[in-house]
N, C-alpha and C. Protein backbone atom coordinates (compact mmCIF):
# COMPACT_ATOMS: atom_id res chain seq x y z
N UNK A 1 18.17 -26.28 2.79
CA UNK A 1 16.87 -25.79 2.38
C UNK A 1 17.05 -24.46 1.65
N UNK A 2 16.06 -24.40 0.58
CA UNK A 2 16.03 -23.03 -0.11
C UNK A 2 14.93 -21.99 -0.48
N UNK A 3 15.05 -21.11 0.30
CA UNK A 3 14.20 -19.88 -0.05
C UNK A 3 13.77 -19.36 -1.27
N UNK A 4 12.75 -19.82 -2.10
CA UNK A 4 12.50 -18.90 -2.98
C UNK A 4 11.06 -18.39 -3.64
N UNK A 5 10.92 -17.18 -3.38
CA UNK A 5 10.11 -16.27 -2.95
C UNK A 5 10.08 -15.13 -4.14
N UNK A 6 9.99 -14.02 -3.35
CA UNK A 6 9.73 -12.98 -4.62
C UNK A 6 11.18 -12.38 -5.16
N UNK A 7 12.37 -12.72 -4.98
CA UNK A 7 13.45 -11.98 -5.33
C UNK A 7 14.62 -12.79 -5.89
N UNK A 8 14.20 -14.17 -5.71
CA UNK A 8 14.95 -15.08 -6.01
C UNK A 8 15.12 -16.47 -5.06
N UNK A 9 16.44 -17.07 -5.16
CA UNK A 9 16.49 -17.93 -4.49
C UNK A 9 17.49 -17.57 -3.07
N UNK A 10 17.60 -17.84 -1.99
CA UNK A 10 18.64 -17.39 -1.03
C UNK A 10 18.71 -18.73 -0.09
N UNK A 11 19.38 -19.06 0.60
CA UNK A 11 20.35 -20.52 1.29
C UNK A 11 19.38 -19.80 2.64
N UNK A 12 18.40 -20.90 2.97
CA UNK A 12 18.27 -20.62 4.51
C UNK A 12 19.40 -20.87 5.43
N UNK A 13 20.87 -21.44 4.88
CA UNK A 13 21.92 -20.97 5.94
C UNK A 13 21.81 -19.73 6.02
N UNK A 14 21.69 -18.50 5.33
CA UNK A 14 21.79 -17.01 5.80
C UNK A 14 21.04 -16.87 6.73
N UNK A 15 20.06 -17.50 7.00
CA UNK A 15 19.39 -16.76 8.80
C UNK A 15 20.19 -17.31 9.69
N UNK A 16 20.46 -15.95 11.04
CA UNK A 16 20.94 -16.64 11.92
C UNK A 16 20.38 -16.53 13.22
N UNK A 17 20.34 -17.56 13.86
CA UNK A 17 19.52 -17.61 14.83
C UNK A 17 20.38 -17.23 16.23
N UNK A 18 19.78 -16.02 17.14
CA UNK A 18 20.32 -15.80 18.35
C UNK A 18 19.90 -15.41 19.53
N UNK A 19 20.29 -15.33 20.60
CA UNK A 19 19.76 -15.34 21.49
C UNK A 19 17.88 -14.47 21.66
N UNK A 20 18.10 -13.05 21.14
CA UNK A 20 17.34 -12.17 21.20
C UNK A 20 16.17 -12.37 19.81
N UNK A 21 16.48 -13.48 18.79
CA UNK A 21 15.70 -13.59 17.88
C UNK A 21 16.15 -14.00 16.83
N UNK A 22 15.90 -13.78 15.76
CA UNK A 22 16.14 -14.23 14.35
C UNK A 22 16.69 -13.50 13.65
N UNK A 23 18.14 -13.66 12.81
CA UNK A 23 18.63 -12.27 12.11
C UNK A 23 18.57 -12.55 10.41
N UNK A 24 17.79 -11.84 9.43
CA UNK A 24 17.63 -12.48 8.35
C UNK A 24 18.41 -11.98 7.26
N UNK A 25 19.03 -11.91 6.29
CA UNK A 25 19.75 -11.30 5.34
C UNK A 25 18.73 -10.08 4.89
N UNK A 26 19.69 -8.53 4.59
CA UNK A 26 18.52 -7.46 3.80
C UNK A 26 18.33 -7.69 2.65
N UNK A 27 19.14 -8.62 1.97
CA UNK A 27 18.41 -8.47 0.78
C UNK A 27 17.09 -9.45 0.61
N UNK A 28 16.52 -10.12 1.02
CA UNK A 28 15.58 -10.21 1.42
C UNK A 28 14.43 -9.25 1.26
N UNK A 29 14.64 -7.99 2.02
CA UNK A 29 13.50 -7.20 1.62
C UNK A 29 14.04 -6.28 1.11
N UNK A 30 15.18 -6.13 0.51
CA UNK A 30 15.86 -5.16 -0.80
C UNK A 30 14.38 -4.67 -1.58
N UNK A 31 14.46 -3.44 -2.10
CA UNK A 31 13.70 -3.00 -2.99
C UNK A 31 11.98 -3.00 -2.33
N UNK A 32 11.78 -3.18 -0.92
CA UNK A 32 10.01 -2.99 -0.66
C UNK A 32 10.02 -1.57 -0.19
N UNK A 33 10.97 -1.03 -0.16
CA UNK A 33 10.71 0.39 0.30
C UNK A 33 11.74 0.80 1.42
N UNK A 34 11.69 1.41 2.14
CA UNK A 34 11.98 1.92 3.37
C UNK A 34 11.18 1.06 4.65
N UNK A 35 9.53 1.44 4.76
CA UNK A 35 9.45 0.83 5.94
C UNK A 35 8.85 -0.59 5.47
N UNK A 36 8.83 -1.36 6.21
CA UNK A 36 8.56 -2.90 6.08
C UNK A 36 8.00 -3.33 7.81
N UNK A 37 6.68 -3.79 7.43
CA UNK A 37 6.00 -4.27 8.42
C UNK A 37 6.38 -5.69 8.92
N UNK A 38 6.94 -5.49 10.53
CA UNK A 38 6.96 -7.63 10.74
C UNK A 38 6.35 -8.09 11.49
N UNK A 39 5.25 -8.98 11.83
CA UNK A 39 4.51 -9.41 12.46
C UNK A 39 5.31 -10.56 12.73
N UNK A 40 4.63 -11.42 14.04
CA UNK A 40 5.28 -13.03 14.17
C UNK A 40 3.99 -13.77 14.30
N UNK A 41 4.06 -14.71 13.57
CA UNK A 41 2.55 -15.74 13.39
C UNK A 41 2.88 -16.72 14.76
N UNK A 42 1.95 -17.89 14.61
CA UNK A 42 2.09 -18.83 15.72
C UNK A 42 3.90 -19.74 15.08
N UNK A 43 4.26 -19.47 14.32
CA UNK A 43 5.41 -20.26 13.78
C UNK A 43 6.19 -19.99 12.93
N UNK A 44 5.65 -18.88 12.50
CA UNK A 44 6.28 -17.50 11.34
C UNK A 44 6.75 -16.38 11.61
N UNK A 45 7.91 -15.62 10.79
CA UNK A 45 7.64 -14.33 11.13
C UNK A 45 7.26 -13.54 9.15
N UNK A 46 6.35 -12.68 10.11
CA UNK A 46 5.82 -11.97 8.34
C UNK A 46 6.04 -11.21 8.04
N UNK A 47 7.25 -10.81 6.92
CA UNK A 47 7.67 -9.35 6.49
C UNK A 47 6.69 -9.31 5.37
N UNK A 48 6.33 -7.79 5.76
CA UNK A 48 5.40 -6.87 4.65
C UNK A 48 5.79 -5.74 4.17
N UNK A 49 5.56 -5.52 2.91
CA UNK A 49 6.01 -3.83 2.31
C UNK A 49 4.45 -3.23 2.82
N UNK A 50 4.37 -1.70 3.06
CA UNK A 50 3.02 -1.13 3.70
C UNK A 50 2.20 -1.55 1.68
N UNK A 51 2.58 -1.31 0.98
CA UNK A 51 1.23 -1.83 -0.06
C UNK A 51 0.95 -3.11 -0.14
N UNK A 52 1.60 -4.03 0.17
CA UNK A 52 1.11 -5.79 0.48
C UNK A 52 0.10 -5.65 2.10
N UNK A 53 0.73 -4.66 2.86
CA UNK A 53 -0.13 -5.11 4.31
C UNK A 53 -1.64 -4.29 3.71
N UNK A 54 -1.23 -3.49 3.26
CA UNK A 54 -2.54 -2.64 2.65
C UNK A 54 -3.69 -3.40 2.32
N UNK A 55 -3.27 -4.20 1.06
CA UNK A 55 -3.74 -5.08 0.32
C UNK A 55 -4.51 -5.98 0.84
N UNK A 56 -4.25 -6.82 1.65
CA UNK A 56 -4.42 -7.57 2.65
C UNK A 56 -5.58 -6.91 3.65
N UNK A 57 -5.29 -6.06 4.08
CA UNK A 57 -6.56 -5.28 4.67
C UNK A 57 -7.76 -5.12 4.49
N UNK A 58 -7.45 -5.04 3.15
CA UNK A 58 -8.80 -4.71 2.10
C UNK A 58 -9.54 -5.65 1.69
N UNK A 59 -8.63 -6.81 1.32
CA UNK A 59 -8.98 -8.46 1.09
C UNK A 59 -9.70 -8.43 2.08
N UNK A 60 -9.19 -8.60 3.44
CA UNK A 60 -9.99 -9.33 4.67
C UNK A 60 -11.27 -8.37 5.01
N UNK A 61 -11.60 -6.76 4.62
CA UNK A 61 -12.53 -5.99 4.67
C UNK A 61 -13.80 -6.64 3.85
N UNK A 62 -12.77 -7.03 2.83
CA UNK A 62 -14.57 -7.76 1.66
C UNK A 62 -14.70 -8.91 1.72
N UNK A 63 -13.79 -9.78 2.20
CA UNK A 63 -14.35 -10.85 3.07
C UNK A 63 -15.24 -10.67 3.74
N UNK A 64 -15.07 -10.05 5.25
CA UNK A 64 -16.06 -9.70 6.56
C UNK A 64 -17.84 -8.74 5.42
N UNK A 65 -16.84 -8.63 4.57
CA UNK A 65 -18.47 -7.66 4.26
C UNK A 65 -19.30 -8.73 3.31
N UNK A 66 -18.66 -9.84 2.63
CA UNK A 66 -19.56 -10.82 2.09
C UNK A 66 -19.73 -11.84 2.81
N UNK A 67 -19.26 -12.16 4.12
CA UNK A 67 -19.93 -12.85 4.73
C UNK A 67 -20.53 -12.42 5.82
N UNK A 68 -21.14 -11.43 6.11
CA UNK A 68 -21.91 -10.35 7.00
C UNK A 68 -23.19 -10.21 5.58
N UNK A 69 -23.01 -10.10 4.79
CA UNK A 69 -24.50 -10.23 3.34
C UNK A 69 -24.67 -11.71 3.71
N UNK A 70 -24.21 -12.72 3.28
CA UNK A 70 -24.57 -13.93 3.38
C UNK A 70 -25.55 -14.39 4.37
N UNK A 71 -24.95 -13.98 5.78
CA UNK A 71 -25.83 -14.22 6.98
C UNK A 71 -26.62 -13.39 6.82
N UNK A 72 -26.74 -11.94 6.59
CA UNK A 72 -28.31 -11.99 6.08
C UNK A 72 -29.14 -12.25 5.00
N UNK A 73 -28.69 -12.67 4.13
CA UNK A 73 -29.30 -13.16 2.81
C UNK A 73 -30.01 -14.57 3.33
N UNK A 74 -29.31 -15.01 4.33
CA UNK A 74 -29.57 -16.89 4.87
C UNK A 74 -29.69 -17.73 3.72
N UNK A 75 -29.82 -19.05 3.97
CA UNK A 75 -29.62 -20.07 3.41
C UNK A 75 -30.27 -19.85 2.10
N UNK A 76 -29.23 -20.30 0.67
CA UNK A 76 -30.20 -20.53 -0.57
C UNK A 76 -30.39 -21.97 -0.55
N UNK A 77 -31.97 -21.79 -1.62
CA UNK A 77 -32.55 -23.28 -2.12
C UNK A 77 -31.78 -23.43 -3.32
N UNK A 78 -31.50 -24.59 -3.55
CA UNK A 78 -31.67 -25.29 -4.90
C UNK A 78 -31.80 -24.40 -5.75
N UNK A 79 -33.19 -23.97 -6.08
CA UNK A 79 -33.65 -23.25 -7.34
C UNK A 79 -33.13 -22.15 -7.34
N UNK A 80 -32.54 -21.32 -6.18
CA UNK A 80 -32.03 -19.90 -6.38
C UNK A 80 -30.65 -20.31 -7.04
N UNK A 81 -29.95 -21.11 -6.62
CA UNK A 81 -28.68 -21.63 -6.98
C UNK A 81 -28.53 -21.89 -8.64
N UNK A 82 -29.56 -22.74 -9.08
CA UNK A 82 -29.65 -23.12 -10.19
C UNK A 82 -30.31 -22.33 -11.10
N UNK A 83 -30.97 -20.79 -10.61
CA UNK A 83 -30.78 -19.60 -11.62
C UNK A 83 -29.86 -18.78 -11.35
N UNK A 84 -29.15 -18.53 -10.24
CA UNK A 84 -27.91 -17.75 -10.47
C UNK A 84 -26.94 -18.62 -11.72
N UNK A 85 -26.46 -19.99 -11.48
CA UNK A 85 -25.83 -21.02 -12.63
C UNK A 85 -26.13 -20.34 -14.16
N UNK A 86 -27.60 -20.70 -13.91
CA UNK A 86 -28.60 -20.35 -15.43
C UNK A 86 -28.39 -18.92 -16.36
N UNK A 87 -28.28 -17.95 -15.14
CA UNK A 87 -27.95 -16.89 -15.58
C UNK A 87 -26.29 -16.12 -15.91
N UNK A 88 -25.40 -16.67 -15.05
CA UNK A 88 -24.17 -16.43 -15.40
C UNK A 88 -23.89 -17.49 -16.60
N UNK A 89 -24.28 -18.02 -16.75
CA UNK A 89 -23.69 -19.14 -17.99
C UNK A 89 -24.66 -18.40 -19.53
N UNK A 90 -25.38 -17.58 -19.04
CA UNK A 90 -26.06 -17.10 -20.01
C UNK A 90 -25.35 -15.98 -20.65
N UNK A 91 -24.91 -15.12 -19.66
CA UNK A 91 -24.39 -13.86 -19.93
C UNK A 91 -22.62 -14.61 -20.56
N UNK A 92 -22.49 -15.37 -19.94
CA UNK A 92 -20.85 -15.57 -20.85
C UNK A 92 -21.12 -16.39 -22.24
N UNK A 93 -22.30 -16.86 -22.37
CA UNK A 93 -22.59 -17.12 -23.52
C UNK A 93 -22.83 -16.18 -24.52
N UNK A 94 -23.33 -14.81 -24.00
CA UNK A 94 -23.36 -13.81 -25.21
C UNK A 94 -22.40 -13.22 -25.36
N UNK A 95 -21.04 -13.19 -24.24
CA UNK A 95 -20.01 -12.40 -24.46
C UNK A 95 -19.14 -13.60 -25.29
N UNK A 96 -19.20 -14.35 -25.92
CA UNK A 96 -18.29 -15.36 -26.74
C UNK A 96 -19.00 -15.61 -28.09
């Protein structure tokens, strides 16, 4: 199997697996900096440079904040739907 990700390609023979955990090659995270964040998922483990975990933070911040508007905006009809449509298709029509 082969790794390839943001730096290239690398032989998943280079991980080695041992008693205390997982040992992964550095070059791997060559070039994210100094510190590097690792979390372990339900089946993963997740290396992060701190401006990708950053990133990510912020993503999931305006997520929670557009769907916190939504629930209070509640359910649209039809017709609200089909002038938001009406109107974005309008405005990219004058920008072309």
């Amino acid at each position: 199997m082969v790794y390839c990700r943001f730096t290239g390609c690398v032989a998943m023979k280079a991980v080695k697996y041992t008693k205390e955990g997982v040992v992964i090659p550095s070059s791997w995270v060559k070039g994210w900096g100094k510190p590097v964040s690792i979390r372990r998922g339900a089946n993963m483990v997740i290396l992060e440079s701190p401006e990708r975990q950053a990133s990510r933070q912020r993503f999931g911040q305006m997520v929670r904040k557009l769907r916190r508007a939504v629930q209070e905006l509640g359910p649209l009809t039809a017709e609200q739907i089909a002038a938001e449509v009406a109107a974005v298709r309008a405005q990219r029509a004058r920008r072309s």
